[in-house]
Protein backbone atom coordinates (compact mmCIF):
# COMPACT_ATOMS: atom_id res chain seq x y z
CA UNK A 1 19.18 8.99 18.78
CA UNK A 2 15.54 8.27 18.97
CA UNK A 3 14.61 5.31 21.19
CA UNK A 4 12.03 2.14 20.97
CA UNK A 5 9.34 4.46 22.88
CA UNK A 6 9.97 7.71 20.85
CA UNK A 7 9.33 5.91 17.62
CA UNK A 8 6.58 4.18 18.23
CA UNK A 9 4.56 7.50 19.37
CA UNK A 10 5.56 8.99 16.59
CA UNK A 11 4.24 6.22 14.30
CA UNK A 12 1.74 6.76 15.80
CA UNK A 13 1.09 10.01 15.57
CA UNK A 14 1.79 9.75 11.57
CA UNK A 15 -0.41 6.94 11.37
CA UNK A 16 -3.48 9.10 12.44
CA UNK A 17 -1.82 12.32 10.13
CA UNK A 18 -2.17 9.37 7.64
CA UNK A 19 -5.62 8.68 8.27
CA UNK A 20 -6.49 12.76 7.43
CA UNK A 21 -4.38 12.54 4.49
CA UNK A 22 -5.67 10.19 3.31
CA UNK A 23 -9.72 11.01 3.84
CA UNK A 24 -8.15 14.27 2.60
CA UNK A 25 -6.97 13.12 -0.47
CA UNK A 26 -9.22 10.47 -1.73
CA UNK A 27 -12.97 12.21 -1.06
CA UNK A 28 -12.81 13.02 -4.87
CA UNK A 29 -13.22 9.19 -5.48
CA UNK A 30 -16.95 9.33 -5.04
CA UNK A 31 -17.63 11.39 -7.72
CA UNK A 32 -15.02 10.66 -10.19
CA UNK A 33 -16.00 9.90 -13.51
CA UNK A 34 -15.28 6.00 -14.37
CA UNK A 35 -12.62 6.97 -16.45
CA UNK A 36 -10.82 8.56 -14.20
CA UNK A 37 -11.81 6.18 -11.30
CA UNK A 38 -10.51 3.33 -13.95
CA UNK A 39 -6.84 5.55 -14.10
CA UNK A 40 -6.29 5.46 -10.63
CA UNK A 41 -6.97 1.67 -9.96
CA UNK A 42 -4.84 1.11 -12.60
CA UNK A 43 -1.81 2.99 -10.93
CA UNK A 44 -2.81 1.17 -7.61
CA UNK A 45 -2.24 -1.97 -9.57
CA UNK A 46 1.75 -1.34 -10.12
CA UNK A 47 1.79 -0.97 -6.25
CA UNK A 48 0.24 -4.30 -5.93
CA UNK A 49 2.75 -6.04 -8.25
CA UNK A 50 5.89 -4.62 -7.17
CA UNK A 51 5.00 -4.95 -3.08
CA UNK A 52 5.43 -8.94 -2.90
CA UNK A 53 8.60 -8.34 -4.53
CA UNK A 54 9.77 -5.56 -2.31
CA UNK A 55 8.58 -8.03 0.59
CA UNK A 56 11.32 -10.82 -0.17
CA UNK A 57 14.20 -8.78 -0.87
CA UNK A 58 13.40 -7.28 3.03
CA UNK A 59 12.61 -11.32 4.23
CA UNK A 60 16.63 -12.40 3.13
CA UNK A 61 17.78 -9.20 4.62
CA UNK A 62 15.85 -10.03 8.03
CA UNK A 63 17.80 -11.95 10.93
CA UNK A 64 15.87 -14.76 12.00
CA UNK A 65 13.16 -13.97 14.61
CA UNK A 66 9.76 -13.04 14.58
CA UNK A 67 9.64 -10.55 11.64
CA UNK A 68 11.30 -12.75 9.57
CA UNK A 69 8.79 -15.08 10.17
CA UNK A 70 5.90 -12.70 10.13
CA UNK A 71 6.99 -11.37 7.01
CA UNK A 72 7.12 -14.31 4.98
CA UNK A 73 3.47 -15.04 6.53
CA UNK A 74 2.43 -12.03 4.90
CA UNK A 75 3.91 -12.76 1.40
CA UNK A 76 2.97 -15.64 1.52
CA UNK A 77 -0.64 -14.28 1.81
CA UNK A 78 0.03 -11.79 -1.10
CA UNK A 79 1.19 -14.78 -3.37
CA UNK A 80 -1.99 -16.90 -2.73
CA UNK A 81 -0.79 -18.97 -0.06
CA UNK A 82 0.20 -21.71 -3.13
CA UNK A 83 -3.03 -20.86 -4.89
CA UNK A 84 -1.77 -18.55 -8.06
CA UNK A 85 -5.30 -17.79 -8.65
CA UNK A 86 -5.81 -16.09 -5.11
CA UNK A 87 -2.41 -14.15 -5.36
CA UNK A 88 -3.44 -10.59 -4.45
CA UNK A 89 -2.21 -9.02 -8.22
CA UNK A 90 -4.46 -11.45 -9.66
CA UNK A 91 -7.52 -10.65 -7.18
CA UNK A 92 -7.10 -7.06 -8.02
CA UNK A 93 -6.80 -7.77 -11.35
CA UNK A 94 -10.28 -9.44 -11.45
CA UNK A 95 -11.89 -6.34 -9.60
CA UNK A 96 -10.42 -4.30 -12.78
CA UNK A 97 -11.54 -6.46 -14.86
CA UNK A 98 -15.29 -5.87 -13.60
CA UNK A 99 -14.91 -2.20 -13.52
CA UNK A 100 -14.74 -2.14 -17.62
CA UNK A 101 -10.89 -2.02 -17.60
CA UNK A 102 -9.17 -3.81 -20.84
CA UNK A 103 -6.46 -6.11 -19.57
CA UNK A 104 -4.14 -5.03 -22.17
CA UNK A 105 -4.58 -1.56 -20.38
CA UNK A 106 -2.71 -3.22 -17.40
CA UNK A 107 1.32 -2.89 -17.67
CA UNK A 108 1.05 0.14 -19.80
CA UNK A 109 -0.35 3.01 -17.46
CA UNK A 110 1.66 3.37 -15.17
CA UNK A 111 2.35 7.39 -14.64
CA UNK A 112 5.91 8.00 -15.44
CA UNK A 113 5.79 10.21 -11.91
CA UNK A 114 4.73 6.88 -9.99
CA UNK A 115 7.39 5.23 -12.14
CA UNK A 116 9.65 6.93 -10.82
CA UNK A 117 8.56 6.63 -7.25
CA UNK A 118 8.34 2.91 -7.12
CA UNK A 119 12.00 2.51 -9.01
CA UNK A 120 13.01 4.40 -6.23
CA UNK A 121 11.41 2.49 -3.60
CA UNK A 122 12.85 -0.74 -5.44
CA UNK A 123 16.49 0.62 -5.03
CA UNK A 124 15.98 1.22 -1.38
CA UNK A 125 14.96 -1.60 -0.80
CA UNK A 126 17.75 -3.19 -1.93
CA UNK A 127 20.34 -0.99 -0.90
CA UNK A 128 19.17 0.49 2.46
CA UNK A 129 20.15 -1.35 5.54
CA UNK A 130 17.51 -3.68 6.87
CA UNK A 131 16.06 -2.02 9.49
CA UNK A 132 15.48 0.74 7.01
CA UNK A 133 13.45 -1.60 4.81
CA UNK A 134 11.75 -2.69 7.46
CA UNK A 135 10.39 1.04 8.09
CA UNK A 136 9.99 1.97 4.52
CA UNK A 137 8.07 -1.46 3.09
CA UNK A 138 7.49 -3.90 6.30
CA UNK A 139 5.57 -0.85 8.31
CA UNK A 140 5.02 1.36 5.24
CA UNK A 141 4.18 -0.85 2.81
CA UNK A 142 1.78 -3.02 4.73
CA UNK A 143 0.66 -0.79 7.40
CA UNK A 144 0.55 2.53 5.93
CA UNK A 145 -0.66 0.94 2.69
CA UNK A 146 -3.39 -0.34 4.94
CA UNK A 147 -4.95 3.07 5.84
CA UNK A 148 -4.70 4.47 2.39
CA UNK A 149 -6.66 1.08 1.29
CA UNK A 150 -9.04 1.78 3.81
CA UNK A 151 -9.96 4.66 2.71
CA UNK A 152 -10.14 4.11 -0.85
CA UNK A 153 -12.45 1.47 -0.04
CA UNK A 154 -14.79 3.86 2.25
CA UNK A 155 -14.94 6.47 -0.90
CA UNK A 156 -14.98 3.84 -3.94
CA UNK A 157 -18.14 2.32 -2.62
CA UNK A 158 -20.04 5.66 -2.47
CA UNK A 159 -19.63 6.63 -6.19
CA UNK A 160 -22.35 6.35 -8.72
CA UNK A 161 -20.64 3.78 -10.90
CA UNK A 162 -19.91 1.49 -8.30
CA UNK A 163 -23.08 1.63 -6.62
CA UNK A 164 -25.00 1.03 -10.03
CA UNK A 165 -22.70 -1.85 -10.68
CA UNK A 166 -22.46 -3.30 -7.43
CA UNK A 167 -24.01 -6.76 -8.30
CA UNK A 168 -21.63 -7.60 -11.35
CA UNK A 169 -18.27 -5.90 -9.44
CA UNK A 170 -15.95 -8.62 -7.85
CA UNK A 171 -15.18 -8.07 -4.70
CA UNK A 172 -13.02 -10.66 -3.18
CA UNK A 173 -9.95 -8.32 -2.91
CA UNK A 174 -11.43 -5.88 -1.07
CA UNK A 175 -13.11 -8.94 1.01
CA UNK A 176 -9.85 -10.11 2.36
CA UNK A 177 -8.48 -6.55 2.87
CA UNK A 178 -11.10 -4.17 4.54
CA UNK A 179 -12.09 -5.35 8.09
CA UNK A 180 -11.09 -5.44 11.66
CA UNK A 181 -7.81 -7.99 11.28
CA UNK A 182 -6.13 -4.82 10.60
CA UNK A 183 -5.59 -3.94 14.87
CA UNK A 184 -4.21 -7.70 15.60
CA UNK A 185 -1.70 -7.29 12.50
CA UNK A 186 -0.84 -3.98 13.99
CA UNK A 187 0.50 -5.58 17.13
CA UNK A 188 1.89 -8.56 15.64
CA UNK A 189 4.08 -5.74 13.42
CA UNK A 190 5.23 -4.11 16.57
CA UNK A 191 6.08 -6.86 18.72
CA UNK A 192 8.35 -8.61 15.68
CA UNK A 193 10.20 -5.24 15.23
CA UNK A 194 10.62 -4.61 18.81
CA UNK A 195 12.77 -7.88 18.96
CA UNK A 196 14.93 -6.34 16.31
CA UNK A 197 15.53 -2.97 17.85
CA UNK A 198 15.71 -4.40 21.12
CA UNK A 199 18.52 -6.54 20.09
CA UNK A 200 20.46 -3.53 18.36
CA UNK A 201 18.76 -0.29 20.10
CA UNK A 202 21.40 1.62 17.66
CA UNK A 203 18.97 0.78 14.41
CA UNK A 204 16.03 2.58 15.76
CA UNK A 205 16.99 5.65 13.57
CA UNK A 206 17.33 3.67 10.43
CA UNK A 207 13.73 2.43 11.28
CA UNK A 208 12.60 5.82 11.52
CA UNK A 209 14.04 7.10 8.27
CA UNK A 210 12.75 4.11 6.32
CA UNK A 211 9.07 4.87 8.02
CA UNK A 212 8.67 8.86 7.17
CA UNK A 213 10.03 7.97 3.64
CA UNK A 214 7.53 5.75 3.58
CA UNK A 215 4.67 7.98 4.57
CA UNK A 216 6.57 10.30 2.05
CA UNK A 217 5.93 8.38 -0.22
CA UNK A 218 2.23 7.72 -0.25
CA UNK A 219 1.83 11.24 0.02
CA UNK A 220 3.01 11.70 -3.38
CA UNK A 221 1.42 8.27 -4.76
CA UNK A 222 -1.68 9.82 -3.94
CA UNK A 223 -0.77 13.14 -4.93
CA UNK A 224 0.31 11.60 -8.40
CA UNK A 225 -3.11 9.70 -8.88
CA UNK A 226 -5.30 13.04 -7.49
CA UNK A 227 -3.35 15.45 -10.29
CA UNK A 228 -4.34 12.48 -12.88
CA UNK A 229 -8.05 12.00 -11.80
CA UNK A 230 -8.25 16.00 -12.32
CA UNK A 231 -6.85 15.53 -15.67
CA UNK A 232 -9.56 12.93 -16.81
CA UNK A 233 -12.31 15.15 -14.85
CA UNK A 234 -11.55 18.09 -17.45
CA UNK A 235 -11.01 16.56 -20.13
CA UNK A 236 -14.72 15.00 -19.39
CA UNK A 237 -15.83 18.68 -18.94
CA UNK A 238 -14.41 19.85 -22.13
């Protein structure tokens, strides 16, 4: 059985494989044609929909305590904060919108592969006990998310569409999620999970499942969208 210490240096440690993955996988953003940049913020969209979602089921599985709480400080950040207009879906959709993207494009391109991948997540998310959850959406979906975001961000900014069209792009959703909050929310994750394994040490391994399949599972998101901006890139070659 792995204890509290054990997993947190190995989140750790997969956080920063994470951050080479992900630099790894998303250089080809800066030179991606705009259709093909266009494919893959459509895909990230479906994540963006589904993860509010995901983050309720987990805050009425949660006992009382700090991550509870947490949690349903963080969706309630996602929704808007009562302000349907600043729900995060919406301020992504608005950044699509200014990168030439039709809205009626929106529900309909979702890879069947990624499909696939977030039905799954759905069902364990619902089925999975909740220190599981917490692992696979509450540390994968927000922090692990978080580094993949990152870096999309770092690459998306360096291609020539976006720099051309910098002054007509909206940016508030990539306001409110690139910068240096990301350390203090980091800490404020652990500490609310340590309460729960330190009240039941015996969930620690359910924690750790739910985290690599998380990890797992942006691997192949990312994998998904790279094999689809390739796609677009020759067919813009041929």
């Amino acid at each position: 059985m792995t204890n509290r210490d054990q997993f947190w240096t190995m989140a750790d440690h997969s956080r920063l494989e994470a951050e080479y993955l992900a630099d790894e996988k998303l250089q080809y953003l800066q030179h991606a044609p705009l259709d093909a940049l266009q494919q893959i913020c459509i895909q990230y969209r479906h994540f963006t929909k589904q993860f509010p979602d995901n983050l309720a089921i987990l805050i009425s599985k949660a006992p009382y305590g700090k991550f509870k709480s947490l949690t349903a400080e963080i969706l309630a950040e996602e929704l808007g904060e009562g302000d349907h207009e600043n729900n995060h879906l919406q301020l992504w959709d608005k950044y699509l919108l200014s990168i030439g993207i039709n809205q009626d494009l929106f529900e309909n391109c979702l890879s069947e592969e990624n499909k696939i991948l977030l039905d799954e997540i759905k069902q364990l998310t619902l089925t999975k006990p909740t220190t599981y959850v917490i692992g696979l959406c509450g540390m994968g979906g927000e922090c692990l998310c978080q580094v993949y975001l990152s870096t999309m961000y770092k690459y998306l900014v360096k291609n020539p569409y976006i720099k051309e069209n910098k002054h007509t792009i909206d940016w508030d959703f990539w306001n409110f999620h690139v910068g240096e909050a990301d350390i203090i929310h980091r800490q404020k994750v652990r500490d609310a999970i340590n309460e729960i394994v330190d009240a039941d040490p015996s969930t620690v391994d359910d924690l750790t499942a739910g985290y690599q399949k998380a990890k797992h599972n942006w691997d192949t998101f990312w994998t998904n969208n790279y094999k689809l901006a390739m796609t677009k890139q020759m067919a813009a070659v041929n």
